[in-house]
Protein backbone atom coordinates (compact mmCIF):
# COMPACT_ATOMS: atom_id res chain seq x y z
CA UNK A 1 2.76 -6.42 -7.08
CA UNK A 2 0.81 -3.31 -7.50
CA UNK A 3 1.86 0.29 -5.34
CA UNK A 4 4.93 1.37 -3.63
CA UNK A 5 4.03 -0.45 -0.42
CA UNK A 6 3.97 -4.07 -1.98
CA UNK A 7 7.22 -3.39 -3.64
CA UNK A 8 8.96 -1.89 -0.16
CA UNK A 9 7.41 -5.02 1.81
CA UNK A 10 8.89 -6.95 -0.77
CA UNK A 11 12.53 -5.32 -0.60
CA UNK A 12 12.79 -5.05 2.94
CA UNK A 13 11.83 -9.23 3.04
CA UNK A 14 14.80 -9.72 0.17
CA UNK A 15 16.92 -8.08 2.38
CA UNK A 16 16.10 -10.25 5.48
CA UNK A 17 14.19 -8.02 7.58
CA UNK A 18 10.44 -8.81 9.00
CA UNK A 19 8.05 -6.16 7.43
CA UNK A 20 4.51 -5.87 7.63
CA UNK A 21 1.79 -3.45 6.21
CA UNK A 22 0.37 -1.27 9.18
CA UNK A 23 -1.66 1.32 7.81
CA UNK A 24 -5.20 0.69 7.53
CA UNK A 25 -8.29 1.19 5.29
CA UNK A 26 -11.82 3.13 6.88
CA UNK A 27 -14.35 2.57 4.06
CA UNK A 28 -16.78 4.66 5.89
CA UNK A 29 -14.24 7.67 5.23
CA UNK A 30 -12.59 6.17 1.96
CA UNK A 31 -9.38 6.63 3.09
CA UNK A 32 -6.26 4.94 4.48
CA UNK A 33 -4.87 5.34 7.62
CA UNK A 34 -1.31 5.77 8.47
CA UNK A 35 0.24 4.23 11.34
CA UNK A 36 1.49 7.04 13.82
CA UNK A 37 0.13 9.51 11.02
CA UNK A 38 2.91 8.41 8.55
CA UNK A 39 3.85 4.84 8.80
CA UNK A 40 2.40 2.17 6.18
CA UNK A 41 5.35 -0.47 6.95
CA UNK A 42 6.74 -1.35 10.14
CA UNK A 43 10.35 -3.30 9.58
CA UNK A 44 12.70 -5.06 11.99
CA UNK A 45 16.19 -6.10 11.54
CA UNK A 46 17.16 -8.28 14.53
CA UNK A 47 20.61 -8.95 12.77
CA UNK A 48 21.31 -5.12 12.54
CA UNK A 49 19.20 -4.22 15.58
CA UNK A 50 16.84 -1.76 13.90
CA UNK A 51 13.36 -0.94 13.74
CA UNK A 52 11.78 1.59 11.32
CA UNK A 53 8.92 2.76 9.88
CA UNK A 54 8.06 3.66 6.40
CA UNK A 55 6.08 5.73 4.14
CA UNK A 56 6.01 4.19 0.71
CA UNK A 57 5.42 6.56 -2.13
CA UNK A 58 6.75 7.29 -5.71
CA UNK A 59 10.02 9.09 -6.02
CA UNK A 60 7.59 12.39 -7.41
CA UNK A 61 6.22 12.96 -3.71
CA UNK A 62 8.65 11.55 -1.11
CA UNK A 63 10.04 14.94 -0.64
CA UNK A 64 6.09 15.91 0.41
CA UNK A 65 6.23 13.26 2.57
CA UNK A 66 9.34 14.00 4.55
CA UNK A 67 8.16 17.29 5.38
CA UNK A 68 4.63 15.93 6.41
CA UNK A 69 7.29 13.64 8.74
CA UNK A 70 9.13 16.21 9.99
CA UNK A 71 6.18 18.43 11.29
CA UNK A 72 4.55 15.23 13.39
CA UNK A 73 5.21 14.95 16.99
CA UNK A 74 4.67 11.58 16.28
CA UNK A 75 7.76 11.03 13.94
CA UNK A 76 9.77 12.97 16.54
CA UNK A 77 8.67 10.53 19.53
CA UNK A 78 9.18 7.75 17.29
CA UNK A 79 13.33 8.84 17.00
CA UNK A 80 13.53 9.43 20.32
CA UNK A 81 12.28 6.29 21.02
CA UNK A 82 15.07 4.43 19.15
CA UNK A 83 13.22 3.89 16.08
CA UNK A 84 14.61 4.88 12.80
CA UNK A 85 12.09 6.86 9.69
CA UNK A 86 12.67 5.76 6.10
CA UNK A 87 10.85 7.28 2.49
CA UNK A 88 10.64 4.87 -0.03
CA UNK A 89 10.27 6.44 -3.25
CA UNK A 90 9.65 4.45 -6.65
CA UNK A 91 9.99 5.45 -9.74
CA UNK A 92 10.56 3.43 -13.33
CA UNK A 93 13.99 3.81 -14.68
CA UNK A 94 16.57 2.37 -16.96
CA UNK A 95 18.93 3.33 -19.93
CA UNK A 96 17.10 4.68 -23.44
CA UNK A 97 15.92 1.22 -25.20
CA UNK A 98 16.23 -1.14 -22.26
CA UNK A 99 13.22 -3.11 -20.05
CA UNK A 100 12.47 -0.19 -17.68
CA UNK A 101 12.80 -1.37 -14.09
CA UNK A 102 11.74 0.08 -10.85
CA UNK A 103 14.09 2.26 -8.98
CA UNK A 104 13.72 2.66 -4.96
CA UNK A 105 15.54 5.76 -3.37
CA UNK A 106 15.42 5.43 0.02
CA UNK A 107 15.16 8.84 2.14
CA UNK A 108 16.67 8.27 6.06
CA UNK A 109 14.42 11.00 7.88
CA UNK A 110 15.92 12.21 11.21
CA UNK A 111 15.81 15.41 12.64
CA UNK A 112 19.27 16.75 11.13
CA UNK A 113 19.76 16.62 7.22
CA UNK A 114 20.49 13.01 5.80
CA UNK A 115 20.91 12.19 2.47
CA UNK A 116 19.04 9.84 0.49
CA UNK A 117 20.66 6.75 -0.96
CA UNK A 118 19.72 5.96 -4.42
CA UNK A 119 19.09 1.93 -5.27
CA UNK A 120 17.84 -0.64 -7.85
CA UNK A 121 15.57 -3.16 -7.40
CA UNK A 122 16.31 -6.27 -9.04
């Protein structure tokens, strides 16, 4: 497992949802491609009845990339439509001495103010 978005594919699967990788790579512009302009995983929960998008990124920029989500008509259609908008952030963490393990703080982005709920990958 290499960037944020193989390690949120790989927590939203231990936690039973579908997920797959939608954003896409254009060698001709050397660049990826967000789905909807800020989407690189698509997940679905049919045993909570929720769909979402999300941006993986480390913990350093996921407050960058909230903003960039809350300026995008896209990410505004999206809610309306009944999806749901999550920022992954990962960052390496632990106690002074101890393996250091990556951390995921998950960022709920709607169009009021949410707060972000701090968890551990295992």
């Amino acid at each position: 497992m290499t960037g944020p978005v193989a390690r949120s594919l790989a927590w939203y699967r231990k936690h039973g949802w579908c997920a797959y990788s939608v954003s896409r790579w254009v060698p001709q512009a050397r660049k990826t491609i967000d789905y909807a302009g800020f989407g690189d995983i698509i997940a679905f929960a049919p045993h909570l009845g929720i769909i979402e998008i999300c941006q993986a990124t480390t913990t350093d920029h996921q407050a960058a990339r909230v903003n960039k989500i809350l300026s995008l008509d896209s990410a505004q259609a999206w809610v309306k439509a009944g999806g749901q908008i999550a920022v992954h952030g990962w960052k390496k963490g632990g106690s002074r001495g101890q393996r250091k393990l990556w951390m995921l703080t998950v960022t709920p982005v709607g169009f009021e103010e949410d707060e972000g709920e701090r968890l551990e990958a295992t």
